[in-house]
N, C-alpha and C. Protein backbone atom coordinates (compact mmCIF):
# COMPACT_ATOMS: atom_id res chain seq x y z
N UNK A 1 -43.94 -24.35 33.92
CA UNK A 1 -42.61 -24.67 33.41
C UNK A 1 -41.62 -24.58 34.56
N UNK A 2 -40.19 -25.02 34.34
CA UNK A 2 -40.16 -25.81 35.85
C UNK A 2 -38.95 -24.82 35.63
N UNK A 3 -38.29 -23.71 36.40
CA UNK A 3 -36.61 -23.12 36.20
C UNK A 3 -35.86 -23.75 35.17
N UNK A 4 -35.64 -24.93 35.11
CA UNK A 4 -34.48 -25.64 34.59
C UNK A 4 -34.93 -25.73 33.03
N UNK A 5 -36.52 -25.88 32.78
CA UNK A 5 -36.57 -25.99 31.37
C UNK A 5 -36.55 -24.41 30.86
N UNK A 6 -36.85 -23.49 31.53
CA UNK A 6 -37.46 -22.15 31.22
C UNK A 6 -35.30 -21.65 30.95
N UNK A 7 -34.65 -21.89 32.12
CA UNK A 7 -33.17 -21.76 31.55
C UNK A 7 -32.49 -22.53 30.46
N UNK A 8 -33.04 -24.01 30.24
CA UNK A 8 -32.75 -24.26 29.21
C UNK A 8 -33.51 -23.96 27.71
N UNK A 9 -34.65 -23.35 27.36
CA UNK A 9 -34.83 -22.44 26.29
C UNK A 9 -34.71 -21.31 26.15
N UNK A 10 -33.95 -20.96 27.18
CA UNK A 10 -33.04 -19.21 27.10
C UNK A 10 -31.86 -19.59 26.75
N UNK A 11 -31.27 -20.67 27.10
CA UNK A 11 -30.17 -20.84 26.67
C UNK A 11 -29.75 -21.21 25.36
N UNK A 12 -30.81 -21.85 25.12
CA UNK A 12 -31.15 -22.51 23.35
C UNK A 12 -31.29 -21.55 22.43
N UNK A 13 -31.97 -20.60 23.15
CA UNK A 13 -32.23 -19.18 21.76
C UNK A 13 -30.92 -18.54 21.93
N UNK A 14 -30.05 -18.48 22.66
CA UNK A 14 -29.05 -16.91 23.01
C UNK A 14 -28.34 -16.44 22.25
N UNK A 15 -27.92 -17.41 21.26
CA UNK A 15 -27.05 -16.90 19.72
C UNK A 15 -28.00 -16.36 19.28
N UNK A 16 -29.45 -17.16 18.68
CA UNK A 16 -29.94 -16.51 17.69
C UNK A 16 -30.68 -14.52 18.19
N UNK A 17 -31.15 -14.38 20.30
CA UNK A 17 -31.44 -13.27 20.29
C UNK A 17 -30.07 -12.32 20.57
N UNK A 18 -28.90 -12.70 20.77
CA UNK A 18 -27.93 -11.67 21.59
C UNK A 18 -26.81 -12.00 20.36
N UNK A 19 -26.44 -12.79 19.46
CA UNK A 19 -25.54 -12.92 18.48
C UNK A 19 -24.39 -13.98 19.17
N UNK A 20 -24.46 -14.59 20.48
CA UNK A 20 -23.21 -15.54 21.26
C UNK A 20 -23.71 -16.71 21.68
N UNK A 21 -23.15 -17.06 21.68
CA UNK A 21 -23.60 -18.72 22.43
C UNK A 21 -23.25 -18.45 23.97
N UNK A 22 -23.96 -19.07 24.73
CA UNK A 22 -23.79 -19.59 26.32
C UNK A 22 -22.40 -18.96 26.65
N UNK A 23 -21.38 -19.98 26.21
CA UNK A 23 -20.06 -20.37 26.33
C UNK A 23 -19.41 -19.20 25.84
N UNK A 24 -19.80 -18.31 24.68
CA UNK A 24 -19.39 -17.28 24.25
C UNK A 24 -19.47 -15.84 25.30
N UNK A 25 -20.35 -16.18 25.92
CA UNK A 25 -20.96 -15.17 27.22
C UNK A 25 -19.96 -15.31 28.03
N UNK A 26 -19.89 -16.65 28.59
CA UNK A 26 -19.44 -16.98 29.66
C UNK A 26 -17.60 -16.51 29.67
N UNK A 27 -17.45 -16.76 28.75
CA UNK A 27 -15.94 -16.34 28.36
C UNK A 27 -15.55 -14.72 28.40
N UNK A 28 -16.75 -14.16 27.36
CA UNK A 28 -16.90 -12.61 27.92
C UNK A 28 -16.64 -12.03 29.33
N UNK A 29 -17.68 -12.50 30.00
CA UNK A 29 -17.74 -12.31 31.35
C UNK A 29 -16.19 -12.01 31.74
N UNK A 30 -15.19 -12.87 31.70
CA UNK A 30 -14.21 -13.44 31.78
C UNK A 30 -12.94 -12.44 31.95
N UNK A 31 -13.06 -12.36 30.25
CA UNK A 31 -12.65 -11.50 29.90
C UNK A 31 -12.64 -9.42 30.64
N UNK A 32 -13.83 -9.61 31.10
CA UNK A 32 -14.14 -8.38 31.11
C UNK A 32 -13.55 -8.15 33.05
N UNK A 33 -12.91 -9.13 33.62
CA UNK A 33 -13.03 -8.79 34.54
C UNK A 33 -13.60 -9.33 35.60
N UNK A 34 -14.92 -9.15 34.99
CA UNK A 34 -15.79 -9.03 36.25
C UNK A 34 -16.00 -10.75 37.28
N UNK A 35 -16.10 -10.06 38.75
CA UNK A 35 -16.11 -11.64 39.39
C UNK A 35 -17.67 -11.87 38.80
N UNK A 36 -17.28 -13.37 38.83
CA UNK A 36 -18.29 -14.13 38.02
C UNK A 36 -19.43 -14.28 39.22
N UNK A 37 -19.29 -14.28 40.57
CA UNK A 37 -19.90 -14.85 41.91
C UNK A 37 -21.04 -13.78 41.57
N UNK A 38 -20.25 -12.52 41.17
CA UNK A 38 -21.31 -11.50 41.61
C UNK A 38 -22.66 -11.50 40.87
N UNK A 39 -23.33 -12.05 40.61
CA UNK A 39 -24.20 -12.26 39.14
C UNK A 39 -25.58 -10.95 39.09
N UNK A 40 -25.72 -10.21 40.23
CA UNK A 40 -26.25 -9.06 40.04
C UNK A 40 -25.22 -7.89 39.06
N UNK A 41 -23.58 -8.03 39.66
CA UNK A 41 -23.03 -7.18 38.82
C UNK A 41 -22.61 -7.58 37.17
N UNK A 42 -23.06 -8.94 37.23
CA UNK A 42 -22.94 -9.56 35.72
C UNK A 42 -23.95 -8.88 35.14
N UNK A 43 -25.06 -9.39 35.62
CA UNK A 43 -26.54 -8.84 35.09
C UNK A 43 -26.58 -7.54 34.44
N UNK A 44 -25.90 -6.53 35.41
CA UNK A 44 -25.85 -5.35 34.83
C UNK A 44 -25.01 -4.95 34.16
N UNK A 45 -24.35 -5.95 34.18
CA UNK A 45 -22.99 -5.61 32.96
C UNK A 45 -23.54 -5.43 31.79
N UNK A 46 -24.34 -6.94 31.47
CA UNK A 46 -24.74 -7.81 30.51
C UNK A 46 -25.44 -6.66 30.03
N UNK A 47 -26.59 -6.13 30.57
CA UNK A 47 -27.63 -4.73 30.42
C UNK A 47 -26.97 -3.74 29.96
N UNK A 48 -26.44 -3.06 31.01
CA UNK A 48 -25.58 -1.88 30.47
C UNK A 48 -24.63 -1.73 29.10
N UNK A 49 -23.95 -2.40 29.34
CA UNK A 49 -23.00 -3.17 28.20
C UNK A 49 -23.39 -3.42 27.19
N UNK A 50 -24.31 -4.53 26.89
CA UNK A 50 -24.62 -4.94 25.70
C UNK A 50 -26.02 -5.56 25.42
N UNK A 51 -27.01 -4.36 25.89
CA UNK A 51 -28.34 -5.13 25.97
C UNK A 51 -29.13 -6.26 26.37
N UNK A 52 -28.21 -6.96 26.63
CA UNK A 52 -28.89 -8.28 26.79
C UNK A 52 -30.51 -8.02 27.57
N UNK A 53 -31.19 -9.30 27.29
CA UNK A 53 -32.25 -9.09 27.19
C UNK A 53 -32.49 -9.86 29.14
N UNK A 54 -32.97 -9.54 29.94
CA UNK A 54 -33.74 -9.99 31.22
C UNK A 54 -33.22 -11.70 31.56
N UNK A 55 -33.88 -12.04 31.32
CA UNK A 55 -33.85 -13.48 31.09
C UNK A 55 -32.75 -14.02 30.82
N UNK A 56 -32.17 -14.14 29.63
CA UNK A 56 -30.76 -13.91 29.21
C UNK A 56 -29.79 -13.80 29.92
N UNK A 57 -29.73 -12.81 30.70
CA UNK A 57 -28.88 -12.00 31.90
C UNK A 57 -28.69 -13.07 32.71
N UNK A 58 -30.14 -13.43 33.13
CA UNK A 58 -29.94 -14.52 34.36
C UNK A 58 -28.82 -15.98 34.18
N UNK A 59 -29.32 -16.39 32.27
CA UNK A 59 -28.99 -17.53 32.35
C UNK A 59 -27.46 -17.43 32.05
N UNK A 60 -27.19 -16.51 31.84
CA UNK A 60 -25.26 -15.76 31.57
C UNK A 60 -24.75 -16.05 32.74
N UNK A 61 -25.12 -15.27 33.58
CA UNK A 61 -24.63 -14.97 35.02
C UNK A 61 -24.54 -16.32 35.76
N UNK A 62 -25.43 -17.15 35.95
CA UNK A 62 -25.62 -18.03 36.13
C UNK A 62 -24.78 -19.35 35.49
N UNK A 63 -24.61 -19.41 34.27
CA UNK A 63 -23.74 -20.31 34.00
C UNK A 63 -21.99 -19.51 33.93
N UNK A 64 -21.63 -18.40 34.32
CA UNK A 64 -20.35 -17.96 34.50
C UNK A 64 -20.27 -17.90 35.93
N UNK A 65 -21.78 -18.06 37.42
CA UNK A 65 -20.81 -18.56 38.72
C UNK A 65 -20.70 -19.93 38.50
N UNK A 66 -21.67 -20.42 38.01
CA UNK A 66 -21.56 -22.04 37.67
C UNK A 66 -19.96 -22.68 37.10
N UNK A 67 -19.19 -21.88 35.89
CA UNK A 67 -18.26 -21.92 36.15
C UNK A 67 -17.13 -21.69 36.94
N UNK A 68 -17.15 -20.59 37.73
CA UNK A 68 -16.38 -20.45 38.55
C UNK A 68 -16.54 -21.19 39.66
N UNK A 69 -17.10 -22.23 39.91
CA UNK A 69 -17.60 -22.86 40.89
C UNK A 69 -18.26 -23.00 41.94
N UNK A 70 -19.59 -21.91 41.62
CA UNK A 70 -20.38 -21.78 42.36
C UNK A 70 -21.89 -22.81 41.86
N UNK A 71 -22.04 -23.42 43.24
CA UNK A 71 -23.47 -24.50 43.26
C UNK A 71 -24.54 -23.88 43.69
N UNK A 72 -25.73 -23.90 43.54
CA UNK A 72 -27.04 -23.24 43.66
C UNK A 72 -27.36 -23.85 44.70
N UNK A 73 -28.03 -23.19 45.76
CA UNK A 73 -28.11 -23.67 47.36
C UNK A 73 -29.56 -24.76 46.88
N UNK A 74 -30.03 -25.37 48.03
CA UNK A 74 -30.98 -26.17 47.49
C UNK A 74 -32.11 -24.95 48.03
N UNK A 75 -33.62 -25.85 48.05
CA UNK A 75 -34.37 -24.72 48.98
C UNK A 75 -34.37 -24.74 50.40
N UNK A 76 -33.68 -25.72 51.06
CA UNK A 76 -33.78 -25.86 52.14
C UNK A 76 -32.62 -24.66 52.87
N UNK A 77 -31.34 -24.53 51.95
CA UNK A 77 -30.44 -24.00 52.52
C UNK A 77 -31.10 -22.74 51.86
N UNK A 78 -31.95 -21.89 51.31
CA UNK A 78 -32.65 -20.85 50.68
C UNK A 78 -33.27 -19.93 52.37
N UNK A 79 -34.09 -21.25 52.63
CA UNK A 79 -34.96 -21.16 53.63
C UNK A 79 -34.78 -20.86 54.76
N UNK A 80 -32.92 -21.72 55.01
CA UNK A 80 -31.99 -21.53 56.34
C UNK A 80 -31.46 -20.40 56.23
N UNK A 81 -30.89 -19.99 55.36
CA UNK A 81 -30.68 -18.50 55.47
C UNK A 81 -31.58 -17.00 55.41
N UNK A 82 -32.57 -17.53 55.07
CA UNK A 82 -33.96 -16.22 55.22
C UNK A 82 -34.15 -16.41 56.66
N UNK A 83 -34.00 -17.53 57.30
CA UNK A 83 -34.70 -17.32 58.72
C UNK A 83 -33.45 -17.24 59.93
N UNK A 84 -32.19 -16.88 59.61
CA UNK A 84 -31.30 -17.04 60.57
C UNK A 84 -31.08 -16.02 61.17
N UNK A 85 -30.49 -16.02 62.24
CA UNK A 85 -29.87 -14.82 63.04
C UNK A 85 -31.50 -14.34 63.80
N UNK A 86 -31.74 -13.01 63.77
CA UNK A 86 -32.84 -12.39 64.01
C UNK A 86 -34.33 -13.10 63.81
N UNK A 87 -34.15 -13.86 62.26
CA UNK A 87 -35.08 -13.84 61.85
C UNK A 87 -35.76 -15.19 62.01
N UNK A 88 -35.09 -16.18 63.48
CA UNK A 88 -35.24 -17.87 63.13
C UNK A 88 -36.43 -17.95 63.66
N UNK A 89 -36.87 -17.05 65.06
CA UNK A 89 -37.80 -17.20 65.29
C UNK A 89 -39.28 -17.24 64.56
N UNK A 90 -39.04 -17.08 63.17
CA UNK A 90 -40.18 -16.68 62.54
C UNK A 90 -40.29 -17.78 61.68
N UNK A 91 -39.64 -18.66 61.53
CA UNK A 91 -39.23 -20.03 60.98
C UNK A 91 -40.83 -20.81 60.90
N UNK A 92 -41.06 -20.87 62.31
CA UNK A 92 -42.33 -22.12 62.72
C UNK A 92 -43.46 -21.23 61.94
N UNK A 93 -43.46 -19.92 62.08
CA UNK A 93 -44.80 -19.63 61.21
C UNK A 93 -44.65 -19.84 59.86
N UNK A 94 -43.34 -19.85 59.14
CA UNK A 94 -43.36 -19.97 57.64
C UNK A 94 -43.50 -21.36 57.31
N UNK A 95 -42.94 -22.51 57.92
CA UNK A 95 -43.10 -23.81 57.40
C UNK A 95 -44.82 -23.98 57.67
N UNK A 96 -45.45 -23.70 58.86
CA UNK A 96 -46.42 -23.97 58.81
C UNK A 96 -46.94 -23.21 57.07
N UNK A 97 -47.02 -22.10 56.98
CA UNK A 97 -48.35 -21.58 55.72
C UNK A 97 -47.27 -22.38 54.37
N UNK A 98 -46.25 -22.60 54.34
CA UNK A 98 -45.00 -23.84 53.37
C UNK A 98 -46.19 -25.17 53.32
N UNK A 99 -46.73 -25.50 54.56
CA UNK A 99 -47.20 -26.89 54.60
C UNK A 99 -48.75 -27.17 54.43
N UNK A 100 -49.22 -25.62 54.67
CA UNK A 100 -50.19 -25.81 54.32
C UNK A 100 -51.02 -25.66 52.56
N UNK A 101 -49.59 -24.57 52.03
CA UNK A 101 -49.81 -24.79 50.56
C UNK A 101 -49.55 -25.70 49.76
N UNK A 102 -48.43 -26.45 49.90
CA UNK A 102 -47.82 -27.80 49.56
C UNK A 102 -49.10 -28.58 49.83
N UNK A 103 -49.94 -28.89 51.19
CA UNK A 103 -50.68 -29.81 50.83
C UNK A 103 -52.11 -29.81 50.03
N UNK A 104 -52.10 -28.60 49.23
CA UNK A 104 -53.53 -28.04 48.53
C UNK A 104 -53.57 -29.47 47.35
N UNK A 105 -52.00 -30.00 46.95
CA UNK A 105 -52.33 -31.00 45.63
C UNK A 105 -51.15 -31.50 45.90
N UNK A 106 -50.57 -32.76 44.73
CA UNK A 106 -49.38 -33.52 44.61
C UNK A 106 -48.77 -32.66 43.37
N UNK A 107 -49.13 -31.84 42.75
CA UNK A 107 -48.92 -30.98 41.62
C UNK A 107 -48.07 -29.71 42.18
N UNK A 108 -48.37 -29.86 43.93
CA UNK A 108 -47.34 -28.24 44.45
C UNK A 108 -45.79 -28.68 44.76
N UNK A 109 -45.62 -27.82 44.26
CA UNK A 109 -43.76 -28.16 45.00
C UNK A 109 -43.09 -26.31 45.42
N UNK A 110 -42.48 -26.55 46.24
CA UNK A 110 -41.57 -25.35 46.60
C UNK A 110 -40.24 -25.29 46.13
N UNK A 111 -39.82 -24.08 46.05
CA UNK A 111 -38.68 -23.65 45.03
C UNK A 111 -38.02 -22.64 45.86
N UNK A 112 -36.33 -22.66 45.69
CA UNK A 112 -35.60 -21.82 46.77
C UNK A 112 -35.86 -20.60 45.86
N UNK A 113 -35.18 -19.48 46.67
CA UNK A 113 -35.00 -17.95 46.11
C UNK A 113 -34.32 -17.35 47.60
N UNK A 114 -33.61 -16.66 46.81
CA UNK A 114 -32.79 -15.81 47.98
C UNK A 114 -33.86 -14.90 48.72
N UNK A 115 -34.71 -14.11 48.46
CA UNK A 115 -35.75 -13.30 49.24
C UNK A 115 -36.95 -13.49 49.58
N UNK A 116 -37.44 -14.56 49.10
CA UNK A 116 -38.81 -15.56 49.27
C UNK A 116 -38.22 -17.03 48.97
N UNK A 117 -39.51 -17.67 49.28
CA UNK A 117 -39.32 -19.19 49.40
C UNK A 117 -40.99 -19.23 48.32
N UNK A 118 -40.93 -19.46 47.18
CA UNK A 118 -42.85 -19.78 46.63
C UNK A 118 -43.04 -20.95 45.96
N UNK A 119 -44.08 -21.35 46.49
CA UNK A 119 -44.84 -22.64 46.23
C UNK A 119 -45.33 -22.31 44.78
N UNK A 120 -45.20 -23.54 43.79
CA UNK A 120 -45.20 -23.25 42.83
C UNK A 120 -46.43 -24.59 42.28
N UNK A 121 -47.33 -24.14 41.17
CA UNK A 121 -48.24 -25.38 40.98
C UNK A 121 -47.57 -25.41 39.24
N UNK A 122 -48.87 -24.98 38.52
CA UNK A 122 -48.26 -24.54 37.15
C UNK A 122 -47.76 -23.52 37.10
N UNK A 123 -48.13 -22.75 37.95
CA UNK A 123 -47.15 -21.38 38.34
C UNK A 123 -46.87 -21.27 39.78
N UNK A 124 -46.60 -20.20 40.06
CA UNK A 124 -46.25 -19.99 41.53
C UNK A 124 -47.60 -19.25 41.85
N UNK A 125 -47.87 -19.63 43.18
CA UNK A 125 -49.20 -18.88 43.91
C UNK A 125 -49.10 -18.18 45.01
N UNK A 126 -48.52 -18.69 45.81
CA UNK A 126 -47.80 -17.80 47.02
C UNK A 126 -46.53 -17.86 47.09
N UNK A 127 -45.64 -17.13 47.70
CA UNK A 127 -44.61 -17.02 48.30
C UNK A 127 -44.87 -16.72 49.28
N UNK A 128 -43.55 -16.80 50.57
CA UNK A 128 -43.27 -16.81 51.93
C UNK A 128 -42.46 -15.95 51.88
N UNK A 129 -41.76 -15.07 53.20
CA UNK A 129 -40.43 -14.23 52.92
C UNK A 129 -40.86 -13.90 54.61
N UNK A 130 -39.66 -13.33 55.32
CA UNK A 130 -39.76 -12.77 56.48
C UNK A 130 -40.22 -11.36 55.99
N UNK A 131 -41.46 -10.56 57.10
CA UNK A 131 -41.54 -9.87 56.70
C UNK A 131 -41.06 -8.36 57.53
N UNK A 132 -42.07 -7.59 57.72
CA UNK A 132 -41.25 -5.86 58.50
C UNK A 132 -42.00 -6.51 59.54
N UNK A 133 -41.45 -5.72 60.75
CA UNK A 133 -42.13 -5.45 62.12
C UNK A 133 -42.10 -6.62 62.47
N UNK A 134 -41.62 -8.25 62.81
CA UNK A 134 -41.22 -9.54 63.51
C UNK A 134 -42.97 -9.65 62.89
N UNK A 135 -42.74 -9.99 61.55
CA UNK A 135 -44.09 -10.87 60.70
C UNK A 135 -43.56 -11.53 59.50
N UNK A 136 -44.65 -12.36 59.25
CA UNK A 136 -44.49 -13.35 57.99
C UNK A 136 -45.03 -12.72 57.05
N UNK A 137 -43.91 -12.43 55.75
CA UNK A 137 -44.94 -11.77 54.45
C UNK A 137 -45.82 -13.30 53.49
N UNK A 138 -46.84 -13.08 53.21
CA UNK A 138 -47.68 -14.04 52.59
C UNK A 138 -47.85 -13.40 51.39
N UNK A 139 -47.56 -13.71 50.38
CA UNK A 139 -47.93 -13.17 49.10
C UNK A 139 -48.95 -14.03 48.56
N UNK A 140 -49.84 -13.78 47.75
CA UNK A 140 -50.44 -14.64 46.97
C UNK A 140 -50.75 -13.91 45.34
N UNK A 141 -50.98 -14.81 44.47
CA UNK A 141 -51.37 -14.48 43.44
C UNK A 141 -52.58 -14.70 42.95
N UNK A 142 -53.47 -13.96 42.54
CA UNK A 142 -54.47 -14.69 41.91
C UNK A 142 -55.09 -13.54 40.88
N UNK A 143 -55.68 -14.13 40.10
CA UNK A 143 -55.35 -13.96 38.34
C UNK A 143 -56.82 -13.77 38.07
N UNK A 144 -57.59 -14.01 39.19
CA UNK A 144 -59.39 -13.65 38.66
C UNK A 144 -59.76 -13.11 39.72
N UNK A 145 -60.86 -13.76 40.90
CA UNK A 145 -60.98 -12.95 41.39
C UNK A 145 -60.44 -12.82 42.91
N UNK A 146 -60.58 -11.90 43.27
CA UNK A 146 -59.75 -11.15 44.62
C UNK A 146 -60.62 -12.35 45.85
N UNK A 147 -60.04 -12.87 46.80
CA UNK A 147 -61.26 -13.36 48.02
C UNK A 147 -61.69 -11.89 48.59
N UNK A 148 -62.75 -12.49 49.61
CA UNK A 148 -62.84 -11.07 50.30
C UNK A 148 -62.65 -10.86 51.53
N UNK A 149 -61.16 -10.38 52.00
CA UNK A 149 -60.56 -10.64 53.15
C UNK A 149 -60.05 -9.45 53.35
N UNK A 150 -60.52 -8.73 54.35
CA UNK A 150 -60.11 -7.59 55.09
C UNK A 150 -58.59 -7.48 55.48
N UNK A 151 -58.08 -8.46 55.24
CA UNK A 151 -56.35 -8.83 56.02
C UNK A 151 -55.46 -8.31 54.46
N UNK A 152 -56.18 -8.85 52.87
CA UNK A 152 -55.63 -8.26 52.20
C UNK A 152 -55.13 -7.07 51.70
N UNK A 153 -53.73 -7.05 51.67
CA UNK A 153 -53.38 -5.69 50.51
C UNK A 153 -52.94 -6.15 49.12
N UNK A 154 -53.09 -4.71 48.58
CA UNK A 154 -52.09 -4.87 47.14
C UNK A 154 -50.44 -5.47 47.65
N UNK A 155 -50.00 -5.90 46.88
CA UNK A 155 -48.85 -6.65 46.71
C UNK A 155 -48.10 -5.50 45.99
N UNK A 156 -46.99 -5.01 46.87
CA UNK A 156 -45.73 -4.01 46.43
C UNK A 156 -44.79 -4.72 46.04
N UNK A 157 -44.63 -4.90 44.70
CA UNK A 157 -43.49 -5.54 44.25
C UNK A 157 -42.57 -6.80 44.91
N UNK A 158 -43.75 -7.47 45.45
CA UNK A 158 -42.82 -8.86 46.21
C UNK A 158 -43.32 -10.16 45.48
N UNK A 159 -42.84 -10.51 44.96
CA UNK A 159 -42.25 -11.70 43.92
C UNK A 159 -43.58 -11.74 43.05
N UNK A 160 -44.30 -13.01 42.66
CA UNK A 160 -45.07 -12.42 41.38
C UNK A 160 -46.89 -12.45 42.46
N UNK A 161 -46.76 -11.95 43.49
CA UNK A 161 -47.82 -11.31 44.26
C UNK A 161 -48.58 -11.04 43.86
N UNK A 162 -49.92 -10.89 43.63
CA UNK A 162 -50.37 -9.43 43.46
C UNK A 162 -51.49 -8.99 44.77
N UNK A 163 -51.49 -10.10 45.88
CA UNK A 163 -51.93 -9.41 47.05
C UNK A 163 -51.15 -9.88 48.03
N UNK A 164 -51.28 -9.56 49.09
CA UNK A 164 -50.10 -10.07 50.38
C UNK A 164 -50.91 -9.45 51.50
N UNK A 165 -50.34 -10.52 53.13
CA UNK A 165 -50.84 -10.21 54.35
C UNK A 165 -49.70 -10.69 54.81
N UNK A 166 -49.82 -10.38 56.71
CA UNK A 166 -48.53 -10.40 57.10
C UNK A 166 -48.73 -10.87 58.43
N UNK A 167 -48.16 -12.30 58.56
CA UNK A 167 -48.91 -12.86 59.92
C UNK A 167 -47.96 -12.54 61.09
N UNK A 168 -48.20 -12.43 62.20
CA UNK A 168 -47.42 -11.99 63.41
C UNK A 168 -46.57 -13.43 63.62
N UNK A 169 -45.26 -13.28 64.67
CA UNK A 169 -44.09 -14.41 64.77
C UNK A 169 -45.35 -15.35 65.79
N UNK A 170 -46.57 -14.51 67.10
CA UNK A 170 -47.01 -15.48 67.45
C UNK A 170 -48.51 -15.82 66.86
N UNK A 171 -48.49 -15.89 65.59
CA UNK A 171 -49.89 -16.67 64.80
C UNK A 171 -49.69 -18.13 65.39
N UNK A 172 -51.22 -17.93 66.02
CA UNK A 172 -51.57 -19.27 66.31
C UNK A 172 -52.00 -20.22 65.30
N UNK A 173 -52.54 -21.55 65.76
CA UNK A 173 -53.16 -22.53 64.59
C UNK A 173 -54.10 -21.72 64.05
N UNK A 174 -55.05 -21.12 64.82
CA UNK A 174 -56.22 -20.10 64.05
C UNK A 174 -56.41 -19.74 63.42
N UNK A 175 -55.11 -18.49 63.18
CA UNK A 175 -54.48 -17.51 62.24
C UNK A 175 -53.86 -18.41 60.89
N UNK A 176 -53.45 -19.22 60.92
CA UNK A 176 -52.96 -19.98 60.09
C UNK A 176 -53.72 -21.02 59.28
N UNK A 177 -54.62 -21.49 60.17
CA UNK A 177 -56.26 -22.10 59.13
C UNK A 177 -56.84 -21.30 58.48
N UNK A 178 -56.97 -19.76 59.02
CA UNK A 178 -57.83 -18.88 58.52
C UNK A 178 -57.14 -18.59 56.96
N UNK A 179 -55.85 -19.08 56.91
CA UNK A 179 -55.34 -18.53 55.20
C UNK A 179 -55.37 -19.86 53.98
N UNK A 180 -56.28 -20.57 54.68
CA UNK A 180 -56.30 -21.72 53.76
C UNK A 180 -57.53 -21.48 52.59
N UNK A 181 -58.85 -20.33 53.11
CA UNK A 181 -59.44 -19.90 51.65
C UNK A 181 -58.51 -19.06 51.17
N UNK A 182 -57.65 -18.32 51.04
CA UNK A 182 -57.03 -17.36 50.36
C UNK A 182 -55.86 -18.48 49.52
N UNK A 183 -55.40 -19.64 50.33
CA UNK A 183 -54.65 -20.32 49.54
C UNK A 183 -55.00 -21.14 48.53
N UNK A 184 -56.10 -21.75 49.07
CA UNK A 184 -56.89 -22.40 47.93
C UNK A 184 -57.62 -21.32 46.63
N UNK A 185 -57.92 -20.65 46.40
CA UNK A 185 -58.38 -19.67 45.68
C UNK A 185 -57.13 -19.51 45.06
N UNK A 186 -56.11 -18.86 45.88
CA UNK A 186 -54.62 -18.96 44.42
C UNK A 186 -54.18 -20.13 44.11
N UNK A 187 -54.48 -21.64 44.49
CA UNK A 187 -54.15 -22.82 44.25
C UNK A 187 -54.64 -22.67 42.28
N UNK A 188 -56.40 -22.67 42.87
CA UNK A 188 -57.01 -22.67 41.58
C UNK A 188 -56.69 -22.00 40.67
N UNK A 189 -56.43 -20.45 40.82
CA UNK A 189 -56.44 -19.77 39.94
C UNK A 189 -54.86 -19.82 38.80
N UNK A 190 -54.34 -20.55 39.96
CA UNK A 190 -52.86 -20.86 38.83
C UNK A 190 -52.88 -22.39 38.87
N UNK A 191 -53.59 -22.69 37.77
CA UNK A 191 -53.50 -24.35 37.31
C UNK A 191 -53.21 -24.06 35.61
């Protein structure tokens, strides 16, 4: 399911789970103060405040910067800002393992996010992100079984992971072929 439909059936239920419509939120927000830009401090408004439910939160927050006139970066400008300043040099290793998951099918596409960049099929399978120590975090997901790769760890809470490795800024072509069974294996396992 693609962001846009998954926000538009959160948005479709929100009277019937929170008692307001969209627009009714959005006005709240409003009301209450709070800058609309900030949509982490919406989020927790929304939470703290008045339960709102996860999901919900997002699509509130989201359509009150949307009103205030904030536009959603694309992924490219997602991507330009994860790798700037300090972190550009690490650029060429992320588009490369970007290009090599993208080309597993015509079914992959990539999707911005402020702290990762993840390739998404029917679900998402890997994500990208700069990682600690001048490395590339590689997340992958996979939902059966584990490959068997000495380079893997458990995945600490970085996007919907559940193993991750971490390639150095100078991974050669080598290093970077070598993650094409681990990518293909989460290709499959999220169809």
């Amino acid at each position: 399911m693609e962001p846009a439909d998954m926000m538009a059936g959160v948005t479709a239920s929100l009277k019937e789970r929170t008692g307001r419509t969209l627009e009714d939120w959005v006005e709240e927000v409003h009301k209450a103060g709070l800058d609309p830009l900030d949509q982490k401090s919406v989020r927790r408004w929304l939470k703290d405040e008045h339960g709102v439910p996860q999901n919900s939160q997002w699509a509130i927050a989201d359509a009150a910067a949307r009103n205030a006139g904030w536009v959603r970066p694309d992924t490219d400008s997602y991507t330009d800002t994860l790798y700037s300043g300090a972190k550009a040099h690490l650029r060429p290793v992320h588009d490369a393992v970007i290009a090599l998951a993208e080309g597993l099918g015509d079914d992959t596409h990539r999707e911005g996010r402020s702290t990762y960049i993840p390739v998404v099929r029917a679900t998402q399978f890997v994500a990208v992100a700069p990682g600690p120590r001048d490395t590339v975090r590689v997340g992958f997901r996979f939902r059966e079984t584990v490959p068997d790769d000495e380079r893997l760890s458990p995945a600490k809470g970085f996007a919907q992971a559940t193993h991750w490795l971490h390639l150095s800024a100078d991974a050669d072509e080598d290093d970077l072929r070598s993650l094409e069974p681990l990518l293909e294996a989460a290709y499959e396992q999220n169809a």
